[in-house]
Protein backbone atom coordinates (compact mmCIF):
# COMPACT_ATOMS: atom_id res chain seq x y z
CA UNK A 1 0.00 0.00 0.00
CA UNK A 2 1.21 3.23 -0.71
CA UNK A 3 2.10 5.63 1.75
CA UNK A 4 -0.18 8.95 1.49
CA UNK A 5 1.30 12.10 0.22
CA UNK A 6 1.86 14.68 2.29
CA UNK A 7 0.35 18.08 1.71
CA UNK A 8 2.74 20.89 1.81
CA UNK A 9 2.41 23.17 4.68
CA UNK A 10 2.94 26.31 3.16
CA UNK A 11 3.10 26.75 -0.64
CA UNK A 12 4.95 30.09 -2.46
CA UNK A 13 3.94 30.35 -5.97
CA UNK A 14 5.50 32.83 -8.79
CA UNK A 15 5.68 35.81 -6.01
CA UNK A 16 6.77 38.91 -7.76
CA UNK A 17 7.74 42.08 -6.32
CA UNK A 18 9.13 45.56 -7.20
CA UNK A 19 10.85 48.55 -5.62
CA UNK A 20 10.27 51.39 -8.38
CA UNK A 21 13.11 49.94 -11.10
CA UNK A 22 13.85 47.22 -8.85
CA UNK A 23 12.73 43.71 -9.21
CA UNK A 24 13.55 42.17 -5.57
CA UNK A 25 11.23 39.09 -6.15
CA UNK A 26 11.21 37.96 -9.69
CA UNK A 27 8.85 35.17 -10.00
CA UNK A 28 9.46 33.20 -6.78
CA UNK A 29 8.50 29.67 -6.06
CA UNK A 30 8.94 27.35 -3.15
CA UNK A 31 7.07 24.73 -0.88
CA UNK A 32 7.49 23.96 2.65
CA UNK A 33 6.66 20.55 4.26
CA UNK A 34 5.39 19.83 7.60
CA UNK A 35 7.91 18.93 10.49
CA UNK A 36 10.72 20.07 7.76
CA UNK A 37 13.47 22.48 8.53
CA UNK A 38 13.52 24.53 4.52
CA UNK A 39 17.01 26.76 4.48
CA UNK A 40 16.63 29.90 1.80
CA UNK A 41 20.06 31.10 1.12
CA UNK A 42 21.55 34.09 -1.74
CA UNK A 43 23.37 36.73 -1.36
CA UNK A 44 22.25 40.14 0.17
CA UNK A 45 19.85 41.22 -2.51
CA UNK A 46 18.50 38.07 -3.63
CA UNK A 47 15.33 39.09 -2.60
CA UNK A 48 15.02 36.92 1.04
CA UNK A 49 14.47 39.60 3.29
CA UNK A 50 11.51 40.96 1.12
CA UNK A 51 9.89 36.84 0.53
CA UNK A 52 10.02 36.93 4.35
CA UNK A 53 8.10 40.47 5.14
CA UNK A 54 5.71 39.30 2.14
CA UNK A 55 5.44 36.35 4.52
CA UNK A 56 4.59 37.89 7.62
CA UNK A 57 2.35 40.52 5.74
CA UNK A 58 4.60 43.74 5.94
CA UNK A 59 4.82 43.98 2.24
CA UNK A 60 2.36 43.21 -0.67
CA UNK A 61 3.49 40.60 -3.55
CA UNK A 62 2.66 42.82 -7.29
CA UNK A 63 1.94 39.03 -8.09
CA UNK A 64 1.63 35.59 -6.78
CA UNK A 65 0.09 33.63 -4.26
CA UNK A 66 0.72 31.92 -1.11
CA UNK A 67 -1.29 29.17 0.01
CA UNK A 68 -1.20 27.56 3.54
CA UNK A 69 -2.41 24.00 3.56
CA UNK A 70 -5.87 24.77 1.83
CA UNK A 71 -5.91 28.44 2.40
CA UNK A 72 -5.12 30.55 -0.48
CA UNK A 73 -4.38 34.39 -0.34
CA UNK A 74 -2.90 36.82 -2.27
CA UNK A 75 -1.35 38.29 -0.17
CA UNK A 76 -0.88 38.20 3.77
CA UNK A 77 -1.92 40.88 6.37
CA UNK A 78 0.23 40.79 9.76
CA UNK A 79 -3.13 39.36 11.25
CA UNK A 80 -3.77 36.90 8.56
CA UNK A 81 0.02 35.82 8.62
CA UNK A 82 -0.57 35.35 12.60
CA UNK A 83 -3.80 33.32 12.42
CA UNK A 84 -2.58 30.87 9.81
CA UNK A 85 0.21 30.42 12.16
CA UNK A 86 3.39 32.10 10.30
CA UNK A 87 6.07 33.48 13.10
CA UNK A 88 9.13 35.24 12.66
CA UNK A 89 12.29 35.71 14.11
CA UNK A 90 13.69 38.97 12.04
CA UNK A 91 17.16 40.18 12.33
CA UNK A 92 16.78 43.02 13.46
CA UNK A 93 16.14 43.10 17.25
CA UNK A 94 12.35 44.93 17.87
CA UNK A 95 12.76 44.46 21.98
CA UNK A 96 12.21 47.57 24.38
CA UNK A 97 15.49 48.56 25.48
CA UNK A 98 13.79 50.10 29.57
CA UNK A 99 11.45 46.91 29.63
CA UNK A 100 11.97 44.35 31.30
CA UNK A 101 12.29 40.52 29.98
CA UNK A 102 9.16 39.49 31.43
CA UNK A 103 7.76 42.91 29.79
CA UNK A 104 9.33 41.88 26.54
CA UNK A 105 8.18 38.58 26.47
CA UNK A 106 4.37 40.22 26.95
CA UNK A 107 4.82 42.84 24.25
CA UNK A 108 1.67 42.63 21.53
CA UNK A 109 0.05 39.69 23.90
CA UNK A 110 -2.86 38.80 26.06
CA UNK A 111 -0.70 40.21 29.64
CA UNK A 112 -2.10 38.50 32.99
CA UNK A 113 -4.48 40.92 34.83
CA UNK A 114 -5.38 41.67 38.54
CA UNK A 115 -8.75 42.84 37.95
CA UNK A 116 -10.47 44.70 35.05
CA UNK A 117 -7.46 46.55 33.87
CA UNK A 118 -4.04 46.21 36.28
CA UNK A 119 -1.49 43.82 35.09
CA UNK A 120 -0.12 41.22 37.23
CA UNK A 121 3.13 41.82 37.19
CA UNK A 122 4.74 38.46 39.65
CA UNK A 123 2.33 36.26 37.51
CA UNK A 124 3.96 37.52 34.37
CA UNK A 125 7.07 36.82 35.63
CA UNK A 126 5.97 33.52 36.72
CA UNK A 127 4.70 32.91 33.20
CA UNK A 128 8.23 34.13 31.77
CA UNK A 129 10.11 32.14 33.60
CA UNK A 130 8.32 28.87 33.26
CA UNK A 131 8.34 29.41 29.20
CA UNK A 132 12.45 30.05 28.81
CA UNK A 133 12.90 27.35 31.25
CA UNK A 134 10.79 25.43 28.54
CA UNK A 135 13.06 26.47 26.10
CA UNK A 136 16.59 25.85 28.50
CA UNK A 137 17.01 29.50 28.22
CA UNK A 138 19.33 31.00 31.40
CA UNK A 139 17.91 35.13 31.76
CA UNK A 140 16.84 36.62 34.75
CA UNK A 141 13.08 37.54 33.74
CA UNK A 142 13.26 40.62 36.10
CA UNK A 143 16.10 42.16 34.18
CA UNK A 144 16.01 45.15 31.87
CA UNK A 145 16.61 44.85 28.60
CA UNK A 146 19.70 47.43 27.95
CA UNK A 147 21.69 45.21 30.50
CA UNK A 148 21.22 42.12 28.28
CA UNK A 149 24.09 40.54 26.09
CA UNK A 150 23.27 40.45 22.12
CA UNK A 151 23.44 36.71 22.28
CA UNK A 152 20.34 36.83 25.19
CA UNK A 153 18.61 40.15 23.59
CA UNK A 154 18.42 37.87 20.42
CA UNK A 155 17.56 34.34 22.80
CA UNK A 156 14.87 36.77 23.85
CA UNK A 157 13.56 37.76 20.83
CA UNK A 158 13.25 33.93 19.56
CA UNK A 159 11.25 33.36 23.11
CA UNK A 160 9.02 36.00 22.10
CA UNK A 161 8.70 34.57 18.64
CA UNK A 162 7.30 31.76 20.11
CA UNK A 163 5.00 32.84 22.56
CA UNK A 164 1.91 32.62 20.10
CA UNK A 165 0.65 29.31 18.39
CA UNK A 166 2.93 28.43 15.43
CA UNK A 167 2.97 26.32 12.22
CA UNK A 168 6.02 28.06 10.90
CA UNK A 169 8.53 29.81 12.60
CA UNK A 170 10.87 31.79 10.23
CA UNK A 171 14.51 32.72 11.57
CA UNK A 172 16.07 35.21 9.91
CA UNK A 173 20.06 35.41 10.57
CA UNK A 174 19.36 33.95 13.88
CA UNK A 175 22.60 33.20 15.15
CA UNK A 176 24.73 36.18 13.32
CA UNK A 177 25.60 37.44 17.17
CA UNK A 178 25.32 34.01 18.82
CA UNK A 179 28.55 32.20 20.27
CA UNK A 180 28.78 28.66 19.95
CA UNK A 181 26.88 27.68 23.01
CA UNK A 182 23.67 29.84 22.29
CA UNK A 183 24.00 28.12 18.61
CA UNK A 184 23.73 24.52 19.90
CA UNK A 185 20.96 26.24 22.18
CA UNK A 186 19.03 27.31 19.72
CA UNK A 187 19.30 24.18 17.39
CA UNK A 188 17.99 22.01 20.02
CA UNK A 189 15.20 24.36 20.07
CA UNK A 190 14.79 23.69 16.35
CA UNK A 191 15.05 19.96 16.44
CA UNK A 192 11.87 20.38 19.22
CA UNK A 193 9.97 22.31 16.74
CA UNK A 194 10.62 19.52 14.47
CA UNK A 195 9.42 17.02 16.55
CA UNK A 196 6.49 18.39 17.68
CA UNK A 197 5.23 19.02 13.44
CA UNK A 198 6.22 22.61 13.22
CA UNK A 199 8.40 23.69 10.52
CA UNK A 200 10.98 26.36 10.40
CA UNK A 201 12.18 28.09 7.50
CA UNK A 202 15.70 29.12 8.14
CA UNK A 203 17.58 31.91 7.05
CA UNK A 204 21.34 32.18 7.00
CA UNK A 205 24.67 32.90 5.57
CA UNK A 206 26.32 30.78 7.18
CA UNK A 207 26.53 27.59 5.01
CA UNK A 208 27.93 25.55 7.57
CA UNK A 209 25.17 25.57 9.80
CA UNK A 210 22.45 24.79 7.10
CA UNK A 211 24.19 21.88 5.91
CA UNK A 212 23.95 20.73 9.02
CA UNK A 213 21.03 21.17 10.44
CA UNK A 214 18.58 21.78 7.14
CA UNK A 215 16.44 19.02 5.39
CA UNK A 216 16.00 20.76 1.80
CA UNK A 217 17.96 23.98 1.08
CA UNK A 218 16.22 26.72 -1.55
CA UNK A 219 18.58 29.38 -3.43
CA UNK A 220 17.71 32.49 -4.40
CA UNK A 221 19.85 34.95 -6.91
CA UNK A 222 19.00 38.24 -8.19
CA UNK A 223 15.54 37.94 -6.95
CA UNK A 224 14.60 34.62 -8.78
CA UNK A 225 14.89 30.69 -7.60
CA UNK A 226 17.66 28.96 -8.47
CA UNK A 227 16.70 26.02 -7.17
CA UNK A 228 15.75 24.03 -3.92
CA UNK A 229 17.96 20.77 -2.89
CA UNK A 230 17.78 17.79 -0.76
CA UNK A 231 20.65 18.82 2.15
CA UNK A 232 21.80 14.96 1.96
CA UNK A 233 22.59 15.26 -1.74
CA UNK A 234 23.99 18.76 -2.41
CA UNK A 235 27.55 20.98 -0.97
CA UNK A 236 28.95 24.00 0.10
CA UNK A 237 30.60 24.56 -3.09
CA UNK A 238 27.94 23.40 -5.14
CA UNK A 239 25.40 25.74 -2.57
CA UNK A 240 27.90 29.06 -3.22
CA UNK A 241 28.04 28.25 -7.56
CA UNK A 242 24.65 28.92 -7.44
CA UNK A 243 24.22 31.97 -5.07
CA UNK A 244 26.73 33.76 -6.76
CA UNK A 245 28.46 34.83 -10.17
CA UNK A 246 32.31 36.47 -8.76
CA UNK A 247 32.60 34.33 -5.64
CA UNK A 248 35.87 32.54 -6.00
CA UNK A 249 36.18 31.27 -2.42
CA UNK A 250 38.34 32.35 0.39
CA UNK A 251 41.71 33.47 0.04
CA UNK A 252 43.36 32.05 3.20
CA UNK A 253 44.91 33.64 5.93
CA UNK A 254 48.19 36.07 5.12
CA UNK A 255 51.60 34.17 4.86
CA UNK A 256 53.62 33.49 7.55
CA UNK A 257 56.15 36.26 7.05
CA UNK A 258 55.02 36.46 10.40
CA UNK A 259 53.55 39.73 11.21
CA UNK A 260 52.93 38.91 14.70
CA UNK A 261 56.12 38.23 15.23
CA UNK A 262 56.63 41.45 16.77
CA UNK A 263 58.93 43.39 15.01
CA UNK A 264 56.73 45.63 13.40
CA UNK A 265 56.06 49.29 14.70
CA UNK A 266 53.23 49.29 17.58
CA UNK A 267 50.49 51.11 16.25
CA UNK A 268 47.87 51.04 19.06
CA UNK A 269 48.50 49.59 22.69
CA UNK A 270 46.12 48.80 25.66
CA UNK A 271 47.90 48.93 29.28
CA UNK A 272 45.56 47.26 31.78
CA UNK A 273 42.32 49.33 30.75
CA UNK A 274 39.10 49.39 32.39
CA UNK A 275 35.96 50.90 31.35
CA UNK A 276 33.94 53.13 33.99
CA UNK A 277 30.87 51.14 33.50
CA UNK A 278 33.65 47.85 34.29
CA UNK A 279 32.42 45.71 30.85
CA UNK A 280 35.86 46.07 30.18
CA UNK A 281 37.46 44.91 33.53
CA UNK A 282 41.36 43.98 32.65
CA UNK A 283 42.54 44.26 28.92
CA UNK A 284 46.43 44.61 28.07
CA UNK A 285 47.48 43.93 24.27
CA UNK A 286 49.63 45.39 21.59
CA UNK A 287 48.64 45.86 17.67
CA UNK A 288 51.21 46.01 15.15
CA UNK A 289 51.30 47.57 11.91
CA UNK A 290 50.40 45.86 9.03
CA UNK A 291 48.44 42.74 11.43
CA UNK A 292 45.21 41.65 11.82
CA UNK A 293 44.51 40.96 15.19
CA UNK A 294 41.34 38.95 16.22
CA UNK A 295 39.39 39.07 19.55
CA UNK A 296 37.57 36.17 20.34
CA UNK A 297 35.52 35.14 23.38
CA UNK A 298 32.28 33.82 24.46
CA UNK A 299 29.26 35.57 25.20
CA UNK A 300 29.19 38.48 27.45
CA UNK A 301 32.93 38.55 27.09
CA UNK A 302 33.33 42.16 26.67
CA UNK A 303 34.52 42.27 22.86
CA UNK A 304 32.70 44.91 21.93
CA UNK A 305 33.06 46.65 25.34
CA UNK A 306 36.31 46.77 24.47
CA UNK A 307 36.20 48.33 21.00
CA UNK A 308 33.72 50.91 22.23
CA UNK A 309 36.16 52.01 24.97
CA UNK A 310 39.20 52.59 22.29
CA UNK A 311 37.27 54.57 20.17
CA UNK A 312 35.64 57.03 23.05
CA UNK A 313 32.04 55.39 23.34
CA UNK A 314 32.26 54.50 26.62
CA UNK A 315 34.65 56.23 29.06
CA UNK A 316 37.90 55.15 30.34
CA UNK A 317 38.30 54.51 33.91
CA UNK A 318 41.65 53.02 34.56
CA UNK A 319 44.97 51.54 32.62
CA UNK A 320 45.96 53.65 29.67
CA UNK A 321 45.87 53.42 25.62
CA UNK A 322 49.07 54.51 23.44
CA UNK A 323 47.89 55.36 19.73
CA UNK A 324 51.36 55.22 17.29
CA UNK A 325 53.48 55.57 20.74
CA UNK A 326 51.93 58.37 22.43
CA UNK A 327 49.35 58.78 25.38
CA UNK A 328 46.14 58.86 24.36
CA UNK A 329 43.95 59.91 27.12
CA UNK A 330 40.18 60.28 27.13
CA UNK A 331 39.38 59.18 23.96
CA UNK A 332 36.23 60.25 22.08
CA UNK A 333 34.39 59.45 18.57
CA UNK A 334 35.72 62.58 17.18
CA UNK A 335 39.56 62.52 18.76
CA UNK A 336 39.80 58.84 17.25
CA UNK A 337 38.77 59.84 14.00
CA UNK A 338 41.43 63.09 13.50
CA UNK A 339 44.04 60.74 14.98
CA UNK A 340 43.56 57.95 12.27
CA UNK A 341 40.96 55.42 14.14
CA UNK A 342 37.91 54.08 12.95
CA UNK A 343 35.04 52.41 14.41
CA UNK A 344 32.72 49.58 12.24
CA UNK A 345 29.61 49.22 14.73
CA UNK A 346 28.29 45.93 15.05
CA UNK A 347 24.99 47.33 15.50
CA UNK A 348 25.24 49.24 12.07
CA UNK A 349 21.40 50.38 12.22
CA UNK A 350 21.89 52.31 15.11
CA UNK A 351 25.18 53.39 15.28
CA UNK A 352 26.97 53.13 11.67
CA UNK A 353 24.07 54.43 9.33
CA UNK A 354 21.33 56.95 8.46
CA UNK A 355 19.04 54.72 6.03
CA UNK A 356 16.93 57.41 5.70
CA UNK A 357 19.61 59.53 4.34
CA UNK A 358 21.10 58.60 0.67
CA UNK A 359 24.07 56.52 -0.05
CA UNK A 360 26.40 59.84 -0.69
CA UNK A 361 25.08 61.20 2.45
CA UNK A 362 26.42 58.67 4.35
CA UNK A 363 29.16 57.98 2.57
CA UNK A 364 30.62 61.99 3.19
CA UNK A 365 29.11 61.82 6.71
CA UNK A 366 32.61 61.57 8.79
CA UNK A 367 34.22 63.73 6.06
CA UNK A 368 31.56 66.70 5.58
CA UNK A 369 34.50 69.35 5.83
CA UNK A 370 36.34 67.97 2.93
CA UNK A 371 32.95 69.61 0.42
CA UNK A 372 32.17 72.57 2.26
CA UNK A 373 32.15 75.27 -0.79
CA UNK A 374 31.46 78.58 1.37
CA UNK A 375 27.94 78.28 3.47
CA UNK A 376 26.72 75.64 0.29
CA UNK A 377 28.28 71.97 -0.37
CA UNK A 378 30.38 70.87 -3.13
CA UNK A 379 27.98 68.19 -4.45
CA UNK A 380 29.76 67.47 -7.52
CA UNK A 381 32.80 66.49 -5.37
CA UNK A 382 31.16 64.49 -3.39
CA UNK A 383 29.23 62.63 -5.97
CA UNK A 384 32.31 61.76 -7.87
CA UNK A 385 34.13 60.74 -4.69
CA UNK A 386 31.42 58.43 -4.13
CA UNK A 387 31.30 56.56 -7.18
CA UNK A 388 34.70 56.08 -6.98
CA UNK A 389 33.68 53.67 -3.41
CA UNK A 390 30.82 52.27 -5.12
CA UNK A 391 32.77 50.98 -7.97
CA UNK A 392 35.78 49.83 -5.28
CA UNK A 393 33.29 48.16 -3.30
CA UNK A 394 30.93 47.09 -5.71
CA UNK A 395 28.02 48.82 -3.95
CA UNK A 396 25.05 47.61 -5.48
CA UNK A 397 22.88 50.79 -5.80
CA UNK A 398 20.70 52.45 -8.47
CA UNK A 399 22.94 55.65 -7.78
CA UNK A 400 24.82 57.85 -5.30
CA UNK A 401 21.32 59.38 -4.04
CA UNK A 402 19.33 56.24 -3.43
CA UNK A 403 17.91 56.05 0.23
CA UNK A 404 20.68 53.74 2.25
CA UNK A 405 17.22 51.41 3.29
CA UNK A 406 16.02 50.34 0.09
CA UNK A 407 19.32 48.31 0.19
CA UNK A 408 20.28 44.95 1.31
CA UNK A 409 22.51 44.52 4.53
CA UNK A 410 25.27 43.54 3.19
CA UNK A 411 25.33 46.84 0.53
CA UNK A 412 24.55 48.66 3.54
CA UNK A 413 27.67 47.42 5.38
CA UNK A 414 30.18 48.34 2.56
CA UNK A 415 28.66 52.53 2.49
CA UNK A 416 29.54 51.90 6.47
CA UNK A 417 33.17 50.44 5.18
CA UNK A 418 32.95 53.47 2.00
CA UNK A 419 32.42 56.03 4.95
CA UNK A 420 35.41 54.96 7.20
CA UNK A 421 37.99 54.98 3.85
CA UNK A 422 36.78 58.41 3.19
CA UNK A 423 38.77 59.29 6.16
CA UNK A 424 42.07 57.77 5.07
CA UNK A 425 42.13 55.73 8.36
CA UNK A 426 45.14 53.52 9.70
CA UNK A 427 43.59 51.59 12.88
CA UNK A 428 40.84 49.68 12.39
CA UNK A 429 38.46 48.47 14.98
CA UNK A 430 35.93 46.15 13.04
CA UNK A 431 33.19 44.82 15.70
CA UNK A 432 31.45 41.78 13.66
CA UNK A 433 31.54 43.90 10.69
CA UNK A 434 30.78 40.71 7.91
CA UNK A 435 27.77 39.69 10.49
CA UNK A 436 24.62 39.16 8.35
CA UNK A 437 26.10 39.67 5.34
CA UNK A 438 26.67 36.96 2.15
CA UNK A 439 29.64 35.38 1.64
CA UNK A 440 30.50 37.14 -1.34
CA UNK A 441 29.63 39.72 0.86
CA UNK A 442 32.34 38.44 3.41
CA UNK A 443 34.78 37.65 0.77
CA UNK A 444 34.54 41.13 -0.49
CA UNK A 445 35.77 42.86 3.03
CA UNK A 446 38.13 40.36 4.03
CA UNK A 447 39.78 41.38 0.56
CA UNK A 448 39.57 44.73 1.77
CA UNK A 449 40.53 44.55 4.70
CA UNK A 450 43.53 42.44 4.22
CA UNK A 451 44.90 44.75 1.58
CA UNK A 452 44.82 47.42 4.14
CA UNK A 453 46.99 45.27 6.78
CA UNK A 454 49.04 44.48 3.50
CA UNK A 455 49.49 48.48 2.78
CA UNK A 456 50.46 48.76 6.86
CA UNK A 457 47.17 49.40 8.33
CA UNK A 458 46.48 48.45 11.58
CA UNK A 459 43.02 46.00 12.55
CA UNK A 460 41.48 44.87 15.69
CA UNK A 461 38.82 42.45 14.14
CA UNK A 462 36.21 40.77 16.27
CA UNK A 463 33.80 38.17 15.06
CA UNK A 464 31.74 35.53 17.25
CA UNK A 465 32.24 33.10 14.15
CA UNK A 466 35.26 31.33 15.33
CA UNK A 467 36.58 29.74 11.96
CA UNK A 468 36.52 33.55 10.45
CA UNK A 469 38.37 34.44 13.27
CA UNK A 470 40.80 31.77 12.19
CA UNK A 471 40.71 32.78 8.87
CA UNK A 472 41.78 36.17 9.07
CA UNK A 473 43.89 36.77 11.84
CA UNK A 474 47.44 36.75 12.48
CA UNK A 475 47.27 36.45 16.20
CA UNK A 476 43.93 36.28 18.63
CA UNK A 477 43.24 38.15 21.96
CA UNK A 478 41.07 35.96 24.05
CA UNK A 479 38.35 37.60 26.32
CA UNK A 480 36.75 36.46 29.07
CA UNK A 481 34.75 38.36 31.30
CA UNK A 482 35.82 41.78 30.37
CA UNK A 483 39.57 40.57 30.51
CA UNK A 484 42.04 39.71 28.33
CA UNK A 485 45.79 39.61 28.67
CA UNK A 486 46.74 36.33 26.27
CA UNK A 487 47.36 36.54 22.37
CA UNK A 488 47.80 33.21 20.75
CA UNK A 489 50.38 33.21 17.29
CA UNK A 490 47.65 31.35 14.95
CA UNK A 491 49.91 29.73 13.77
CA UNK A 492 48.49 25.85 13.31
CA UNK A 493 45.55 26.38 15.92
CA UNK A 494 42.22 24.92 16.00
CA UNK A 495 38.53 25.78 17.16
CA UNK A 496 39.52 23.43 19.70
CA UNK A 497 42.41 25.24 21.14
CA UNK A 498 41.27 28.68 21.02
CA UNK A 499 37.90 27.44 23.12
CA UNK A 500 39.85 25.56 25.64
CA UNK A 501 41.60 28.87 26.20
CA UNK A 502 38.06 30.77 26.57
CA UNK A 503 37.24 28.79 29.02
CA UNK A 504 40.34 28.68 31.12
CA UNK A 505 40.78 31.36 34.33
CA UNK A 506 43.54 34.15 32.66
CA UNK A 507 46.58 33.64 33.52
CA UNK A 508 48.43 36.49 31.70
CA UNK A 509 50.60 34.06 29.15
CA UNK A 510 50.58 34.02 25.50
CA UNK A 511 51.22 30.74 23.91
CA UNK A 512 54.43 32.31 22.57
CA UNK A 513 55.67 32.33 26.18
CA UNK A 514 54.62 28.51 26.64
């Protein structure tokens, strides 16, 4: 007897959709089963980001329909998306920075009440607590927000996520700021949404992890399906031919003509520093010219504590910071950048970009002097200078005075790399800057950025993605809670190595003292 087919769960059909010129969904197709895990990969601006809004009814398909098991729409309102049971995880982190977990947890829900109107506060903490315990999820429900980690603001966000009923729970990027232990966190979480018949359609640039945890993979280019693959029978090279047209895989780490080896001018040095807000408790290193130096810990570390308090975002408390062998004391954003030092934000939305301003806006933004033509602006200046970083960067854009939203991440994250060349910077302090992003994307800045080090610029590059750590770097500081006084030579090391080290008390040593 045969055995019954299955009905797809959710069913995509020729979706079409265009920005003005701009065709981000060009006749898109796709199923999703029940109890299935469905991976959609492409590079930033293959049209994923707008197939998953269509999805949870923020935009409107120009054509196409969607049908869930026998439900057939159009389109999908955020209501309609709701009740057929469609939840997503975006990338972007929508949580209330003053409110509480518990709070969080509640936002857009049915809250517990004491009486006709007064919430009941202890019972929705009660409620909080039992549901991430559900989901082995360590937070203290009572905690704000703004004191929370990245890797548990975005553990919170997935708890919210699945607070209402779902059938399908989309992830987008959902473990671009996790560490390896929230990763294996969250994809026990997934294998529990596959047992219990919910399916999850998962979102990511990282190839590694949908190879391994996917059961069909679905490619989208330019805005139109490539294709959609059995995991079992397909690979990561075969996966990247079809995302991309330049990507010629990655170029290795810079020869050994070992740049760590010391001998190289000191181009910015941290003496025991300590933050005043103490995220950055005990931090001691030295950065050479012409190395890349990676900073690697787990979550909560302090990595990006760390960048914030070289650059002048947070204040100084203790130790002391030598930029190209003199005293640099107090630092701010605007010190940094006249002495050569520039910040890439890892949160790039609210602290790298004005996407309501145009590409040339933000591209001149750190440099604004340089086109000042009396009281007016030298706009012809600063549109050539421009397009000379577009074309450099290959910034895909339909000009110099497009809005910076209407493109995808990863364009977005080269205008924040155009802005910080504008400035003719020598120290670089890159915080997750290829997070998000496509790896053509990826491949792109690490090209960049290791043709700087080549030319004798200075970078402090941190990344929660341990292999691009290894990658890239010619020797790794190791942070754990808010210290770090031990750089490892990578020179022959292993993921295994450089955790073991994470998760051993400091002692002070690098492992070319051992």
């Amino acid at each position: 007897m045969e055995a019954p087919v299955r009905q797809p769960l959710l069913i995509i059909d020729d979706l079409c959709k265009s920005f003005g010129s701009t065709k981000a969904l060009n006749h898109v197709s796709l199923s999703i089963e029940p109890g299935e895990v469905h991976a959609l990969i492409g590079e930033n601006g293959a049209g994923k980001s707008t197939l998953i809004k269509i999805l949870g009814g923020m935009y409107s398909p120009d054509t196409g329909t969607i049908r869930c098991e026998e439900t057939t729409v159009p389109h999908l309102t955020l209501e309609a998306s709701r009740s057929l049971g469609i939840s997503i995880l975006h990338q972007e982190r929508n949580l209330v920075p003053n409110f509480t977990v518990a709070e969080n947890l509640f936002l857009g829900l049915p809250a517990p009440t004491r009486g006709i109107i007064a919430l009941d506060f202890k019972e929705m903490e009660l409620q909080a607590r039992r549901k991430l315990e559900a989901l082995g999820i360590e937070i203290d429900v009572t905690a704000r927000v703004s004191k929370l980690t990245p890797p548990q603001q975005t553990l919170l966000e997935l708890a919210h996520t699945m607070m209402r009923p779902y059938r399908l729970l989309v992830m987008d990027e959902p473990t671009a700021s996790l560490t390896d232990k929230e990763t294996d966190l969250l994809f026990n979480i997934i294998d529990r949404c596959r047992q219990d018949g919910a399916s999850v359609l998962y979102v990511s640039h990282r190839l590694e992890e949908v190879l391994s945890i996917s059961d069909r993979i679905s490619v989208l280019k330019n805005g139109m399906t490539v294709g959609t693959f059995k995991t079992e029978e397909t690979t990561k090279s075969a996966l990247i031919a079809c995302m991309t047209d330049h990507w010629t895989g990655p170029t290795g780490r810079r020869s050994a003509k070992s740049r760590a080896s010391g001998t190289e001018r000191v181009t910015l040095e941290a003496r025991s520093i300590r933050s005043a807000d103490r995220k950055v408790k005990d931090v001691s290193f030295c950065l050479h010219e012409g190395e890349i130096l990676g900073v690697f810990g787990l979550g909560g570390s302090g990595r990006t504590s760390l960048l914030e308090t070289l650059y002048g975002y947070r204040a100084l408390s203790a130790g002391s910071i030598l930029a190209d062998g003199r005293a640099y004391q107090n630092p701010s954003c605007a010190r940094s950048l006249r002495k050569g030092i520039v910040l890439i934000c890892e949160d790039r939305k609210r602290k790298g970009i004005f996407p309501n301003m145009s590409v040339m806006a933000n591209t001149i933004l750190s440099t604004l002097a340089r086109y000042r033509k009396g009281i007016m602006m030298d706009e012809r200046h600063a549109e050539a200078d421009t397009y000379v970083q577009m074309e450099m960067l290959r910034i895909k854009t339909a000009g110099p005075h497009q809005r910076l939203w209407q493109l995808s991440g990863g364009n977005q994250q080269k205008v924040v790399f155009a802005k910080a060349l504008m400035s003719d910077p020598h120290i670089w302090l890159c915080d997750e800057p290829t997070m998000a992003i496509d790896v053509g994307t990826r491949s792109d800045i690490h090209a960049l950025l290791r043709k700087r080090a080549d030319e004798g610029d200075s970078i402090l590059f941190v990344s929660s993605d341990l292999l691009e750590i290894l990658e890239i770097s010619d020797r790794i500081l190791i942070m754990t809670n808010g210290t770090g006084n031990r750089t490892l030579i990578n020179d022959g090391l292993d993921a295994r190595q450089v955790l073991g080290y994470c998760y051993e008390p400091e002692n002070g040593k690098d492992n070319d003292e051992i």
